[in-house]
PDB file of N, CA and C in Angstrom:
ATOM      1  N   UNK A   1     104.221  66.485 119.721  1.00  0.00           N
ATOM      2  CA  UNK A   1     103.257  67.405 119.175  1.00  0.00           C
ATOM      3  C   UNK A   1     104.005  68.587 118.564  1.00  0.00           C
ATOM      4  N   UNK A   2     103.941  69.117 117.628  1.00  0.00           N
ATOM      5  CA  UNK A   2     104.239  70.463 116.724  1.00  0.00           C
ATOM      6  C   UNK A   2     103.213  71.024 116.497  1.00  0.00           C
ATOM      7  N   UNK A   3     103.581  72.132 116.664  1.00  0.00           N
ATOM      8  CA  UNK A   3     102.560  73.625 117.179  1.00  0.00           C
ATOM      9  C   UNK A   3     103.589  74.469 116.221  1.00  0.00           C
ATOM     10  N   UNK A   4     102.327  74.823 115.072  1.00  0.00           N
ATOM     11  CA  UNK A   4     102.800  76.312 113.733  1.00  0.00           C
ATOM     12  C   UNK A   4     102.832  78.170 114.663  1.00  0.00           C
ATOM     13  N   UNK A   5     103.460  78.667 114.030  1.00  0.00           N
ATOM     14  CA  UNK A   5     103.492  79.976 114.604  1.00  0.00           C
ATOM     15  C   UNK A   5     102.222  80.183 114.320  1.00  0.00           C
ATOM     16  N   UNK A   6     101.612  80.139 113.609  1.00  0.00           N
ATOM     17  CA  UNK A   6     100.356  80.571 112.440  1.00  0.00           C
ATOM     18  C   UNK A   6      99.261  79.606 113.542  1.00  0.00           C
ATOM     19  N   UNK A   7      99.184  78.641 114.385  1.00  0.00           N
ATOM     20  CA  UNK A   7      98.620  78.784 115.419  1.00  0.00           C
ATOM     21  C   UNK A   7      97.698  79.386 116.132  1.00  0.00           C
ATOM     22  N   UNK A   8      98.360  80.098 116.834  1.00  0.00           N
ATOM     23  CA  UNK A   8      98.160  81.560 117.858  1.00  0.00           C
ATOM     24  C   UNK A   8      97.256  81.807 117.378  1.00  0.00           C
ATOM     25  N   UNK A   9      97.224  82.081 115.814  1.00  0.00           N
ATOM     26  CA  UNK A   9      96.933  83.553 115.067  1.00  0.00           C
ATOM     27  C   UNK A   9      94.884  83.661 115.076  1.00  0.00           C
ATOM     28  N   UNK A  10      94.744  82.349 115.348  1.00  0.00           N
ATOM     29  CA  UNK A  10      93.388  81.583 114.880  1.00  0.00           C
ATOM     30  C   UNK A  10      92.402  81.708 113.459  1.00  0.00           C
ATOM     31  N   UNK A  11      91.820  81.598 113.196  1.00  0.00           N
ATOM     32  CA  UNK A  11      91.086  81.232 111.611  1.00  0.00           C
ATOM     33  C   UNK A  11      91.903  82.867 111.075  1.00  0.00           C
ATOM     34  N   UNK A  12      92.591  82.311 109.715  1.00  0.00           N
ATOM     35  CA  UNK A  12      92.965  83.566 109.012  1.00  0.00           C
ATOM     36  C   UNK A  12      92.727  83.146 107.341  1.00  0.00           C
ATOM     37  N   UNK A  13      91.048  82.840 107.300  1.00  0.00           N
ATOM     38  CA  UNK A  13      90.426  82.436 106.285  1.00  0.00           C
ATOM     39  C   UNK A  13      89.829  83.441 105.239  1.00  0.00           C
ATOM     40  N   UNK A  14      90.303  84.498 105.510  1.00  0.00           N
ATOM     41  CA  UNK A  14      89.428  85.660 105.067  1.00  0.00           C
ATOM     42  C   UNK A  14      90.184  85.798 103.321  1.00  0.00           C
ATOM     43  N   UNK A  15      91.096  86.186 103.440  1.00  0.00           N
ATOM     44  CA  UNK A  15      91.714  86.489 102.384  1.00  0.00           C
ATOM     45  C   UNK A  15      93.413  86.310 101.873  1.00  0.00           C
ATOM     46  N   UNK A  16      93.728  86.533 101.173  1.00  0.00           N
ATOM     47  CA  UNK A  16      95.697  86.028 100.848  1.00  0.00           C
ATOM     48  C   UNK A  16      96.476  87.794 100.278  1.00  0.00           C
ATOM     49  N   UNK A  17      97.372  87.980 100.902  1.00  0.00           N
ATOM     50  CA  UNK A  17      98.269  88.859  99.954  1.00  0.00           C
ATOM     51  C   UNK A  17      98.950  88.072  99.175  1.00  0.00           C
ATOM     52  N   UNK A  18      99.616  88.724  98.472  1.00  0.00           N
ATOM     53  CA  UNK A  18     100.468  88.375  97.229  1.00  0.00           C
ATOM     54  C   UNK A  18     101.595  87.674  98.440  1.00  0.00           C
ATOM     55  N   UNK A  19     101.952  86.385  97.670  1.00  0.00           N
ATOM     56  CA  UNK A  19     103.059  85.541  97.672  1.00  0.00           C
ATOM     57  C   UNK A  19     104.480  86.233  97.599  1.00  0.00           C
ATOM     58  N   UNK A  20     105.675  86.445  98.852  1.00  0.00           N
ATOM     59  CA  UNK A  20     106.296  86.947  99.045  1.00  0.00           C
ATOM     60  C   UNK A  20     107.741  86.167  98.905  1.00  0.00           C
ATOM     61  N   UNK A  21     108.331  86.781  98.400  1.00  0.00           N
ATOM     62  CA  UNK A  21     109.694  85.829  98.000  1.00  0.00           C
ATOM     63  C   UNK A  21     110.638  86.645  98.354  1.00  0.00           C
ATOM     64  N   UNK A  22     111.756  86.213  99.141  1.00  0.00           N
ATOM     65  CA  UNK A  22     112.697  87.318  99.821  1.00  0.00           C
ATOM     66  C   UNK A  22     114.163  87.064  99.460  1.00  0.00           C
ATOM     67  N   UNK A  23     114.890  87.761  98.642  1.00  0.00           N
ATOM     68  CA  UNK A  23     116.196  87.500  98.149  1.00  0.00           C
ATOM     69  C   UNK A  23     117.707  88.615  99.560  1.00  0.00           C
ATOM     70  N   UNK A  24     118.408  87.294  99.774  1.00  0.00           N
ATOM     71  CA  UNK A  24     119.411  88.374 101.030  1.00  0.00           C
ATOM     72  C   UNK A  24     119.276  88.655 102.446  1.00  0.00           C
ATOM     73  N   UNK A  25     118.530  87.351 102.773  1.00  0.00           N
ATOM     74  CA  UNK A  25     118.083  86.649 104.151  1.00  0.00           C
ATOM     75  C   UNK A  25     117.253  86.094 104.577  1.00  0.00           C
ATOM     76  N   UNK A  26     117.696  84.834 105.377  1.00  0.00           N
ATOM     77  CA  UNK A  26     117.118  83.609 105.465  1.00  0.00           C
ATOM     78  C   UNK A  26     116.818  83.568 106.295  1.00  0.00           C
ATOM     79  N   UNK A  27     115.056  83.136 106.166  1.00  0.00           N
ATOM     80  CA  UNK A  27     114.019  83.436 107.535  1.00  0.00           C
ATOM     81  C   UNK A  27     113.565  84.595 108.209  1.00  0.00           C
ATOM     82  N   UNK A  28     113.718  85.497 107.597  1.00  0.00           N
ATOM     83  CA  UNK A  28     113.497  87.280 108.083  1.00  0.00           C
ATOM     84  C   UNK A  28     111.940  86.606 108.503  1.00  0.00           C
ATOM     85  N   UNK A  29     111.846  87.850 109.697  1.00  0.00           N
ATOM     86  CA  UNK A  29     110.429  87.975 109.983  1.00  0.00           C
ATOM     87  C   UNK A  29     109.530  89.276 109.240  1.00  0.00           C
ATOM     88  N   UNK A  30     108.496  88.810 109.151  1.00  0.00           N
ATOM     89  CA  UNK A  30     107.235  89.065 108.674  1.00  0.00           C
ATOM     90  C   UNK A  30     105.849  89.602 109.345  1.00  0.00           C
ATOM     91  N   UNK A  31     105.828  91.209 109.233  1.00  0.00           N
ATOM     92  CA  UNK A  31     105.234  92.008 110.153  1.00  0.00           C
ATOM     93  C   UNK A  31     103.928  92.671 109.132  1.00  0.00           C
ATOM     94  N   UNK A  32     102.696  91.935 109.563  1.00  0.00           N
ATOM     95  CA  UNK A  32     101.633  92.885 108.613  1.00  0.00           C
ATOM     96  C   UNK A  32     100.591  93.322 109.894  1.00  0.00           C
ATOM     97  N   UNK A  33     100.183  94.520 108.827  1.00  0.00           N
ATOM     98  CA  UNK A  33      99.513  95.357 109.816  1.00  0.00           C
ATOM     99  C   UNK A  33      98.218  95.704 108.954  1.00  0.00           C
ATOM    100  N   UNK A  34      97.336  96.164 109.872  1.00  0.00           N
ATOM    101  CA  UNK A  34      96.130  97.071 108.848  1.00  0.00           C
ATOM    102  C   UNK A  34      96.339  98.054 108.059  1.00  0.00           C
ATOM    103  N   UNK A  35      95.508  98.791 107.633  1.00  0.00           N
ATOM    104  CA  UNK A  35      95.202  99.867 106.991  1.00  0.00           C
ATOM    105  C   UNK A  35      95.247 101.108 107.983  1.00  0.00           C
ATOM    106  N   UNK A  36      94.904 101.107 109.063  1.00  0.00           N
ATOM    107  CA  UNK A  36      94.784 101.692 110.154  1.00  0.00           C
ATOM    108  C   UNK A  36      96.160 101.490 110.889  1.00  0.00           C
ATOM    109  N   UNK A  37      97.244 100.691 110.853  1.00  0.00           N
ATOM    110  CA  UNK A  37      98.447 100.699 111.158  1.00  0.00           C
ATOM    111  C   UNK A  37      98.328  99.802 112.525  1.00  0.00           C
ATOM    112  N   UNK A  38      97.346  98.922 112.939  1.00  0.00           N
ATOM    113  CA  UNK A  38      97.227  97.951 113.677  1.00  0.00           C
ATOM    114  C   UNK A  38      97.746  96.994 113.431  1.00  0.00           C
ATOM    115  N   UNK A  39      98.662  96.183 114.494  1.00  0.00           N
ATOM    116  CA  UNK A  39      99.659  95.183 114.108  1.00  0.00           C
ATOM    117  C   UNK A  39      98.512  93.846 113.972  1.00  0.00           C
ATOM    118  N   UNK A  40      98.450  93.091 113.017  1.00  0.00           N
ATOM    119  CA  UNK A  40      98.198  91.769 112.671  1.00  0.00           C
ATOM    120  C   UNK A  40      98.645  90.860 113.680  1.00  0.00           C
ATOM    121  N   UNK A  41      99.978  90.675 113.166  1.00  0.00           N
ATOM    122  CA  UNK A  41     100.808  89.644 113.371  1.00  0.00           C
ATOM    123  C   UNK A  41     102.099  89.638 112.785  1.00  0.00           C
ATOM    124  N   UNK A  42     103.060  88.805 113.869  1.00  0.00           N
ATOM    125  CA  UNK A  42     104.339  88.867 113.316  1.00  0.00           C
ATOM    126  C   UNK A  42     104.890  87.743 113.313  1.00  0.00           C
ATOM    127  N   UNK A  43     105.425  86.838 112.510  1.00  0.00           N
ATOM    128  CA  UNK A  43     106.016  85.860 112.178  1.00  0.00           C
ATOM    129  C   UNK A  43     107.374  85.861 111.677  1.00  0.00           C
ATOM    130  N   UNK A  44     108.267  84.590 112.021  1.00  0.00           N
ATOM    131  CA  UNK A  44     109.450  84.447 111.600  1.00  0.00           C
ATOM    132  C   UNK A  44     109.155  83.255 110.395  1.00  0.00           C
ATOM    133  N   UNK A  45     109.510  83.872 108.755  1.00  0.00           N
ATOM    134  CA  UNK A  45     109.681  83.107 107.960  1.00  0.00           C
ATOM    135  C   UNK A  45     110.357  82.102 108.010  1.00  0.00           C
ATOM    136  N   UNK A  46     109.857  80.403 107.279  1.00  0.00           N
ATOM    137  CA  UNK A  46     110.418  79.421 107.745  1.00  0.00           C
ATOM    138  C   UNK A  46     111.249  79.547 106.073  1.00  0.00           C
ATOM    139  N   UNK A  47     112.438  79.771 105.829  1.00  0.00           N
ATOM    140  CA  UNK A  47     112.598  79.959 104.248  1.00  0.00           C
ATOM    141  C   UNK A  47     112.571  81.271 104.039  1.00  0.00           C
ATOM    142  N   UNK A  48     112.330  81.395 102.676  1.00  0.00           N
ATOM    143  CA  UNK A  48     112.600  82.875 102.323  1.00  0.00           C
ATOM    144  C   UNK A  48     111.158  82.743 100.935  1.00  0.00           C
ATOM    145  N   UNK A  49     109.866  82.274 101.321  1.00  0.00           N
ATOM    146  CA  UNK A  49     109.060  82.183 100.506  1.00  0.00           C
ATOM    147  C   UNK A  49     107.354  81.760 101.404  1.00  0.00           C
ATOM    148  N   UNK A  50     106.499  83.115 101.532  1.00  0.00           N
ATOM    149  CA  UNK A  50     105.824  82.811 102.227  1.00  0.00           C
ATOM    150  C   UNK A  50     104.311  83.528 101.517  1.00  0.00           C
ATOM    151  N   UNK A  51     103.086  83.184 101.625  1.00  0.00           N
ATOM    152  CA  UNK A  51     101.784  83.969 100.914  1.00  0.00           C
ATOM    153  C   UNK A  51     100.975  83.857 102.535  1.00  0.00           C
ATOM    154  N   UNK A  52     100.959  84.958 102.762  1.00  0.00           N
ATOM    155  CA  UNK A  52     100.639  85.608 103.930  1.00  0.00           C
ATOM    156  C   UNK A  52      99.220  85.499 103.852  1.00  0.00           C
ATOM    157  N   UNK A  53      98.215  84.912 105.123  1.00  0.00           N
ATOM    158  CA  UNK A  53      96.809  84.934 105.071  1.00  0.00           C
ATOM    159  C   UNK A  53      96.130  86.248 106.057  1.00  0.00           C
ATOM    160  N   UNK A  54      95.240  86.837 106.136  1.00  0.00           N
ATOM    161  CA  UNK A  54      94.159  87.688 106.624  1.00  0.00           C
ATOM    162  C   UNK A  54      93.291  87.468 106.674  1.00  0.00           C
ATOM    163  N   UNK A  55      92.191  88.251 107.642  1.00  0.00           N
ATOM    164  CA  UNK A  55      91.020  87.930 108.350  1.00  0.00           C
ATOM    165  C   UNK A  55      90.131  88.211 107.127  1.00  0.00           C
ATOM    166  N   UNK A  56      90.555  89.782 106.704  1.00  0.00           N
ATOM    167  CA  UNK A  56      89.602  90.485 105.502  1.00  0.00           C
ATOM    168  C   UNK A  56      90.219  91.068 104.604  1.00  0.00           C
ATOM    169  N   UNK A  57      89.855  91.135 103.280  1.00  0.00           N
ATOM    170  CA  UNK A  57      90.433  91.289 102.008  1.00  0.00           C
ATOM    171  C   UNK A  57      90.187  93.112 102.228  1.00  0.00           C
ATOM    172  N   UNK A  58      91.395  93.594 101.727  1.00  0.00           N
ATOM    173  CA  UNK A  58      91.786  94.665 101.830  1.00  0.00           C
ATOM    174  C   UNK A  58      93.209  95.477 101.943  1.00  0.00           C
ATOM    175  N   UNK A  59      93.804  96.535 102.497  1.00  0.00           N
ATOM    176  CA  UNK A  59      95.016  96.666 101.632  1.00  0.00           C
ATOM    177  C   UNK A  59      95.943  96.533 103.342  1.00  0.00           C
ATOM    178  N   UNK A  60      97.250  96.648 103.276  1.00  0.00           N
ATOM    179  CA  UNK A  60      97.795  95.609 104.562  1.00  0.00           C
ATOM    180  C   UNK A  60      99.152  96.573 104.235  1.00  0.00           C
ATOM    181  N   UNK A  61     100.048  97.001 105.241  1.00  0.00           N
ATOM    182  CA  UNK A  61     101.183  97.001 105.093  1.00  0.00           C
ATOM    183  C   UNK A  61     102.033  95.582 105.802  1.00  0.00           C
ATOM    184  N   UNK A  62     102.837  95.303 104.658  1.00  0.00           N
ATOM    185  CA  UNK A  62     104.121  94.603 105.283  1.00  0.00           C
ATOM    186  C   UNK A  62     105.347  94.697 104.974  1.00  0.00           C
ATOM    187  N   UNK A  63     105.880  94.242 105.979  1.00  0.00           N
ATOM    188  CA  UNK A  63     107.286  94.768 106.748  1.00  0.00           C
ATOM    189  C   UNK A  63     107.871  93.279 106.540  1.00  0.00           C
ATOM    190  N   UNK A  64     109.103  92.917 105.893  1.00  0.00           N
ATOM    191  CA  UNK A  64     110.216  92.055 106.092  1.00  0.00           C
ATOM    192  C   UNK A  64     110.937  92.510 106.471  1.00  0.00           C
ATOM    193  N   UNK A  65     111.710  91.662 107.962  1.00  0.00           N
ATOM    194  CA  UNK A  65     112.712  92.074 108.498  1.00  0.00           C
ATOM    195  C   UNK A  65     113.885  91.532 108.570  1.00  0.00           C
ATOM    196  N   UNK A  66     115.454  91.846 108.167  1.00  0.00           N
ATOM    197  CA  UNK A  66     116.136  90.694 108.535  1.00  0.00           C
ATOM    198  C   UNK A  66     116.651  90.840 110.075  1.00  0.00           C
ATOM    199  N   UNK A  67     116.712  90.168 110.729  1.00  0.00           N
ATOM    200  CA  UNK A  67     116.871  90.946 112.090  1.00  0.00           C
ATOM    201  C   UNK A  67     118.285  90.901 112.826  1.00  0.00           C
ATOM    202  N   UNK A  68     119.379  89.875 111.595  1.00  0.00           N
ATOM    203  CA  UNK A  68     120.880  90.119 111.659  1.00  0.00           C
ATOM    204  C   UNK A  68     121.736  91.131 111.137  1.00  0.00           C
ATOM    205  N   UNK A  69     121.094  91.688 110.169  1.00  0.00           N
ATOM    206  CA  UNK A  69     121.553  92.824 109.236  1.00  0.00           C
ATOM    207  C   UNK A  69     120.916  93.836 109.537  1.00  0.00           C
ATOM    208  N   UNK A  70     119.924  93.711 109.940  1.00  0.00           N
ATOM    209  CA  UNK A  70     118.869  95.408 110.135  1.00  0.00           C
ATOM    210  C   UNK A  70     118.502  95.857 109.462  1.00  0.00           C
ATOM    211  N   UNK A  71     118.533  95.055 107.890  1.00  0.00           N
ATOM    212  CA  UNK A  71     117.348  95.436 106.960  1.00  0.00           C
ATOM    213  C   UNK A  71     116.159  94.895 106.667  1.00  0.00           C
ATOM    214  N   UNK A  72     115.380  96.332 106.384  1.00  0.00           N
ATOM    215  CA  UNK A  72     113.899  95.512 106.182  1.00  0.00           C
ATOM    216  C   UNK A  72     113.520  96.588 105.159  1.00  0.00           C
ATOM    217  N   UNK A  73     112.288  96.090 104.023  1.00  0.00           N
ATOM    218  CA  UNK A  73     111.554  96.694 103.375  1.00  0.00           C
ATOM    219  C   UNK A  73     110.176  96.618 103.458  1.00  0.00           C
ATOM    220  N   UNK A  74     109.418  98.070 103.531  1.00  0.00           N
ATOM    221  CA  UNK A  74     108.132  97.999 104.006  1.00  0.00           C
ATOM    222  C   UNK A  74     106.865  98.085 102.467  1.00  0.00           C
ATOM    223  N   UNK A  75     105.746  97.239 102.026  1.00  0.00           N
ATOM    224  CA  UNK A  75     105.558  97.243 101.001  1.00  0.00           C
ATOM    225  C   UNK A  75     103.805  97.286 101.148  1.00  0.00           C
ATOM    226  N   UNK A  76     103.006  98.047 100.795  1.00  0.00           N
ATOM    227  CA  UNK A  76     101.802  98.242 100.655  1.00  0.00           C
ATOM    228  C   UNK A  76     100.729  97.386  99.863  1.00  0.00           C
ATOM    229  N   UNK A  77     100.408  96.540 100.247  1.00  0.00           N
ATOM    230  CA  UNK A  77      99.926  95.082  99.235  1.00  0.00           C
ATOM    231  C   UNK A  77      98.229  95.411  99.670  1.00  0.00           C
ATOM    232  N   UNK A  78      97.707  94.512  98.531  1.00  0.00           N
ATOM    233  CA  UNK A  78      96.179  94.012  98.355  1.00  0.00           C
ATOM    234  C   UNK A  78      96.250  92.633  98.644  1.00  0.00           C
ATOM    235  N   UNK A  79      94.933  92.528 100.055  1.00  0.00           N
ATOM    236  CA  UNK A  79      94.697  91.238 100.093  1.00  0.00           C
ATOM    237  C   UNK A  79      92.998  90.847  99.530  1.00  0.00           C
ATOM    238  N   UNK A  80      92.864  90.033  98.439  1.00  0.00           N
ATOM    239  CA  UNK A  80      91.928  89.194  97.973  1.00  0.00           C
ATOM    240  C   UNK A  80      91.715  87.764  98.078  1.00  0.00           C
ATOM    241  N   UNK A  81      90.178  87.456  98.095  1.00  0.00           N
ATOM    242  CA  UNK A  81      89.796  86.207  98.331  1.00  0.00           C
ATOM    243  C   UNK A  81      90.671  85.015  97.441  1.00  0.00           C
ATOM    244  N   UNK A  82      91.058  85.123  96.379  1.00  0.00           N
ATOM    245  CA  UNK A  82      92.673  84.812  96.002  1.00  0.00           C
ATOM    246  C   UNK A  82      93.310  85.444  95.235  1.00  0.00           C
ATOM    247  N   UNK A  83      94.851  85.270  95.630  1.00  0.00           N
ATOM    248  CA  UNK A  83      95.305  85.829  95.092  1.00  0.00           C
ATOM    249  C   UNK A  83      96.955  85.510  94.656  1.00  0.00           C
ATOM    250  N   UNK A  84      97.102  85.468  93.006  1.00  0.00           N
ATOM    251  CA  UNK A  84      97.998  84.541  92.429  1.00  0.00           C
ATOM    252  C   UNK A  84      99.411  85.649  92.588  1.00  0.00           C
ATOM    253  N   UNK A  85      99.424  87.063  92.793  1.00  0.00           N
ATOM    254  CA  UNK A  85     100.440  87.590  92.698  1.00  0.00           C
ATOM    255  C   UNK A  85     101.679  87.327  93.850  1.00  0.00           C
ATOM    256  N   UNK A  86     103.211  87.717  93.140  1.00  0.00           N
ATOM    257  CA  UNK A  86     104.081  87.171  93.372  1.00  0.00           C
ATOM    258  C   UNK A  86     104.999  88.711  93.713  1.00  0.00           C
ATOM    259  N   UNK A  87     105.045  89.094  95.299  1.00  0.00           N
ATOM    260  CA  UNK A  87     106.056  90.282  95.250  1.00  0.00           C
ATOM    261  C   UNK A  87     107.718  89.456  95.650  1.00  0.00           C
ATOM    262  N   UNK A  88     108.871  90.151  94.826  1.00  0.00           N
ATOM    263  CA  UNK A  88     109.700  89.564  95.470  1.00  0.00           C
ATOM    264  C   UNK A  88     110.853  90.394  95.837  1.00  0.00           C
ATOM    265  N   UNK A  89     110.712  90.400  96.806  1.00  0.00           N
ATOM    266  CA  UNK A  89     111.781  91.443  97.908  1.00  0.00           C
ATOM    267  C   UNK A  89     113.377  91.128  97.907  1.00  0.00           C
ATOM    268  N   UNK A  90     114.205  92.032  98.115  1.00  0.00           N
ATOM    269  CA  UNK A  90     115.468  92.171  97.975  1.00  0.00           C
ATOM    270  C   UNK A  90     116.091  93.279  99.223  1.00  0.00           C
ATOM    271  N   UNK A  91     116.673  91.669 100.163  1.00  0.00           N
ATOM    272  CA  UNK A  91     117.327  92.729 101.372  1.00  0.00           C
ATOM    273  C   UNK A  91     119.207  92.550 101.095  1.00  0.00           C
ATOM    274  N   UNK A  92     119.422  92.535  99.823  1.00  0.00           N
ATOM    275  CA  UNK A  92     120.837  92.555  99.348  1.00  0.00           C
ATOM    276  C   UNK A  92     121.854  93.939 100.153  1.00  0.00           C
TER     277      UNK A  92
END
């Protein structure tokens, strides 16, 4: 049996942020939070290319982390019922 991190998380049908592409570490984890600064959820990217789902469409901070280097960049996104945009991060 295989069990997803994304699991846990239960129905996260609501809405999508922008599609995240991460250049300068492989598999960083992935920390989004509310608007209100309530943690979501935190995931370890499988890759370096992930479109993050939410409960409700609205604006989200997230956090990529690399957690060998100790860099991370924190980025203020819109989540909509879809959504085709493409942010792509650089932990060089």
């Amino acid at each position: 049996m295989k069990i997803s991190q994304l699991d846990n998380l239960g129905e996260l049908r609501g809405a999508l942020l922008p599609t995240i592409e991460v250049a300068g570490a492989v598999d960083p984890l992935l920390e989004v939070r509310s608007e209100n600064a309530e943690l979501v959820y935190i995931i370890r990217l499988q890759g370096t290319k992930h479109q993050p789902r939410v409960r409700a469409a609205g604006n989200y901070q997230v956090t990529i982390r690399d957690d060998i280097t100790g860099k991370s960049k924190t980025l203020q996104l819109t989540a909509t019922a879809s959504n085709d945009a493409v942010e792509k991060i650089s932990l060089e």
